[in-house]
Protein backbone atom coordinates (compact mmCIF):
# COMPACT_ATOMS: atom_id res chain seq x y z
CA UNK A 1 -2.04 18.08 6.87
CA UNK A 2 -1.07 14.32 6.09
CA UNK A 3 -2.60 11.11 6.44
CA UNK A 4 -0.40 7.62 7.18
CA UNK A 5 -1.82 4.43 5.63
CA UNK A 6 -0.39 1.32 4.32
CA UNK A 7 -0.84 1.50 0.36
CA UNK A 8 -1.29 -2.36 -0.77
CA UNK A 9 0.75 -3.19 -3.88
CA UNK A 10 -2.07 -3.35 -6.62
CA UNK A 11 -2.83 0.40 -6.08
CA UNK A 12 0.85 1.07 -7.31
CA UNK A 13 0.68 -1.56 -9.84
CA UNK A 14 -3.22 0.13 -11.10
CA UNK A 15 -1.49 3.88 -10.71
CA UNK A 16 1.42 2.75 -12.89
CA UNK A 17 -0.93 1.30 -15.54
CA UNK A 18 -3.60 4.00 -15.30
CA UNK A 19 -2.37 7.24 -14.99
CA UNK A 20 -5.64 8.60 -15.10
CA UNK A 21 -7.23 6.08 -12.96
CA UNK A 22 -8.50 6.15 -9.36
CA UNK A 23 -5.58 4.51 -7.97
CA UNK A 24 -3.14 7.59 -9.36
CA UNK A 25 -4.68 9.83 -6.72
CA UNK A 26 -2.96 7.67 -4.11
CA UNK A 27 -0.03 7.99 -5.70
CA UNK A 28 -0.76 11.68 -6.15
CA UNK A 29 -1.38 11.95 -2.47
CA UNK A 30 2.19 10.93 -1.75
CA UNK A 31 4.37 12.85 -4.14
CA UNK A 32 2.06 16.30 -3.10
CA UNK A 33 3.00 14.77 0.84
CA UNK A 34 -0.49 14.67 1.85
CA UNK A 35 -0.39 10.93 2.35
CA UNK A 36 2.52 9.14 3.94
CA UNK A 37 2.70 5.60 3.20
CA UNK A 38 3.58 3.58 6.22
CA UNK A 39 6.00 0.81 5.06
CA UNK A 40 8.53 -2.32 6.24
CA UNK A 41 11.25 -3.94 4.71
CA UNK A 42 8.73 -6.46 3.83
CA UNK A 43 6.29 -4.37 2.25
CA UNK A 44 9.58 -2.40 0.20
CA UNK A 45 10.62 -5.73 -1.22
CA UNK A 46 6.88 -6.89 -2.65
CA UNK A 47 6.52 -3.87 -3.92
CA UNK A 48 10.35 -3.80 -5.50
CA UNK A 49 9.17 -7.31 -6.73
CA UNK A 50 5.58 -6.52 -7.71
CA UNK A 51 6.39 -3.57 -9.81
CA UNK A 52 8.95 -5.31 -11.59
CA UNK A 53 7.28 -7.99 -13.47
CA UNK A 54 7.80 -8.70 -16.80
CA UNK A 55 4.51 -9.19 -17.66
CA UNK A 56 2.57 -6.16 -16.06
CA UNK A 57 4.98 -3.53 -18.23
CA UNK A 58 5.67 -1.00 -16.57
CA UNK A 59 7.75 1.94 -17.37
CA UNK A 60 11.19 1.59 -15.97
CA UNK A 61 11.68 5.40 -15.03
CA UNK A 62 8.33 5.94 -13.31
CA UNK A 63 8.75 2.73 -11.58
CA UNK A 64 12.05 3.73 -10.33
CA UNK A 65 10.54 7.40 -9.47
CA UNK A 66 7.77 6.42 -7.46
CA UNK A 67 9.64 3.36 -5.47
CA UNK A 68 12.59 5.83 -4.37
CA UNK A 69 9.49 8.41 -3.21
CA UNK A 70 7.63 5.77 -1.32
CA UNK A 71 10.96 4.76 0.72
CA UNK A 72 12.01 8.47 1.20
CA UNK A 73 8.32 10.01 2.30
CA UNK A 74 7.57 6.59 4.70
CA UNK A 75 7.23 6.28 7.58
CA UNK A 76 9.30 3.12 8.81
CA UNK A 77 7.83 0.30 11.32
CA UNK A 78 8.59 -2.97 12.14
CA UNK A 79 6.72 -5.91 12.23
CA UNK A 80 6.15 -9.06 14.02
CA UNK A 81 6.07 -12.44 12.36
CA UNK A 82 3.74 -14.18 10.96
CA UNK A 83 1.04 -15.81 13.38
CA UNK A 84 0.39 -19.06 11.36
CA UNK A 85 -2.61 -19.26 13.36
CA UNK A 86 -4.40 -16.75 12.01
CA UNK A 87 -4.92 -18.15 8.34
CA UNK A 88 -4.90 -15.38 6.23
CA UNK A 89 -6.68 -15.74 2.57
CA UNK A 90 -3.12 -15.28 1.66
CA UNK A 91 -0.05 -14.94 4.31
CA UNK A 92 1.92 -12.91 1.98
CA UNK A 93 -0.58 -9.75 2.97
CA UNK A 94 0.64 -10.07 6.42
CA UNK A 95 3.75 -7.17 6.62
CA UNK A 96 0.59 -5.46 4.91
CA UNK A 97 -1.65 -5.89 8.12
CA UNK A 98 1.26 -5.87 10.81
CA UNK A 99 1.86 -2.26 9.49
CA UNK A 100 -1.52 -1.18 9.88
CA UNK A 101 -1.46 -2.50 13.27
CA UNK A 102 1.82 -1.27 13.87
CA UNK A 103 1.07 2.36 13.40
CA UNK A 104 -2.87 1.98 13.67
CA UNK A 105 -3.19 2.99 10.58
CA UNK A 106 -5.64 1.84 7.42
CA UNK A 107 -4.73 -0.01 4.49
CA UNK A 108 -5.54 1.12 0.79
CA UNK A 109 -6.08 -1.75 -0.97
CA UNK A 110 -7.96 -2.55 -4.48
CA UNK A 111 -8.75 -6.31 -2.39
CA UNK A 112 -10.52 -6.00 0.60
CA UNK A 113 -11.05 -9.97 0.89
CA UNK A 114 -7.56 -10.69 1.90
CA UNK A 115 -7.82 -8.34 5.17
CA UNK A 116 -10.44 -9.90 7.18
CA UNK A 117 -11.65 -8.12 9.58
CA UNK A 118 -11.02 -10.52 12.19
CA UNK A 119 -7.73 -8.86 12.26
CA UNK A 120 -8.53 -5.31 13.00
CA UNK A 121 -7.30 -3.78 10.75
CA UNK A 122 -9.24 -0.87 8.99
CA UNK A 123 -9.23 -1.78 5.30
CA UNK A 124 -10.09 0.58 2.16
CA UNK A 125 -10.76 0.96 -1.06
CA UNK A 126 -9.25 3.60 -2.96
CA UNK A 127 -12.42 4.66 -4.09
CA UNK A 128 -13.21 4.97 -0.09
CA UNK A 129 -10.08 6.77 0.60
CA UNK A 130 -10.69 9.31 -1.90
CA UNK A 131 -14.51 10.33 -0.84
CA UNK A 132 -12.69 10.27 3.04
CA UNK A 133 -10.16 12.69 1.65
CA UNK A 134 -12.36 14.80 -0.29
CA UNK A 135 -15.29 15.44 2.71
């Protein structure tokens, strides 16, 4: 059976780096199907931006490999704009949160302090996802 969350951008960027690291479960997760990342055109393009700095490294072919599997396993929503008034820590997360709401779904995230909870959204840490999974 699969699970549906929003997978923030630094878990990719920490699977990428770290293979063997707690993010790469996540990342695991998706190519085995077991977790289906919920995604929007917004959240495709950060991460199509995010993964492609210069200065993080990353290998070209896995990069490549794991962005065509995120947009061929998602599941698609879309979002509503921004609400300036809500004043997020930074307003670039929202598409991150507007999926979650969208599809009711958590986000996996290795920064819980730029979810408030004031928006209710349920926010995790990969760490947290992986003892859910496991019990």
């Amino acid at each position: 059976m699969s699970s549906l969350a929003v997978v923030d951008t630094n878990v990719l960027v920490s699977a990428l780096l770290r293979p063997d690291g707690l993010p790469a479960e996540v990342v695991r997760a998706v190519r085995r199907s077991t977790l289906v990342p919920v995604v929007c055109a917004e959240i495709v393009a950060e991460y199509v931006a995010g993964l492609a700095r210069p200065r993080l490294g990353l290998p070209a072919p896995e990069t490549a490999e794991l962005l065509s599997l995120l947009q061929l396993q998602a599941r698609w929503v879309r979002i509503t704009p921004y609400p300036s008034a809500l004043k997020l820590p930074d307003a670039a997360d929202w598409p991150f949160i507007a999926c979650a709401l969208a599809a009711g779904r958590p986000v996996i995230t290795g920064n819980v302090r730029h979810f408030p909870a004031r928006t209710g959204v349920e926010v995790m840490t990969v760490r947290a996802w992986v003892e859910r999974r496991s019990s």
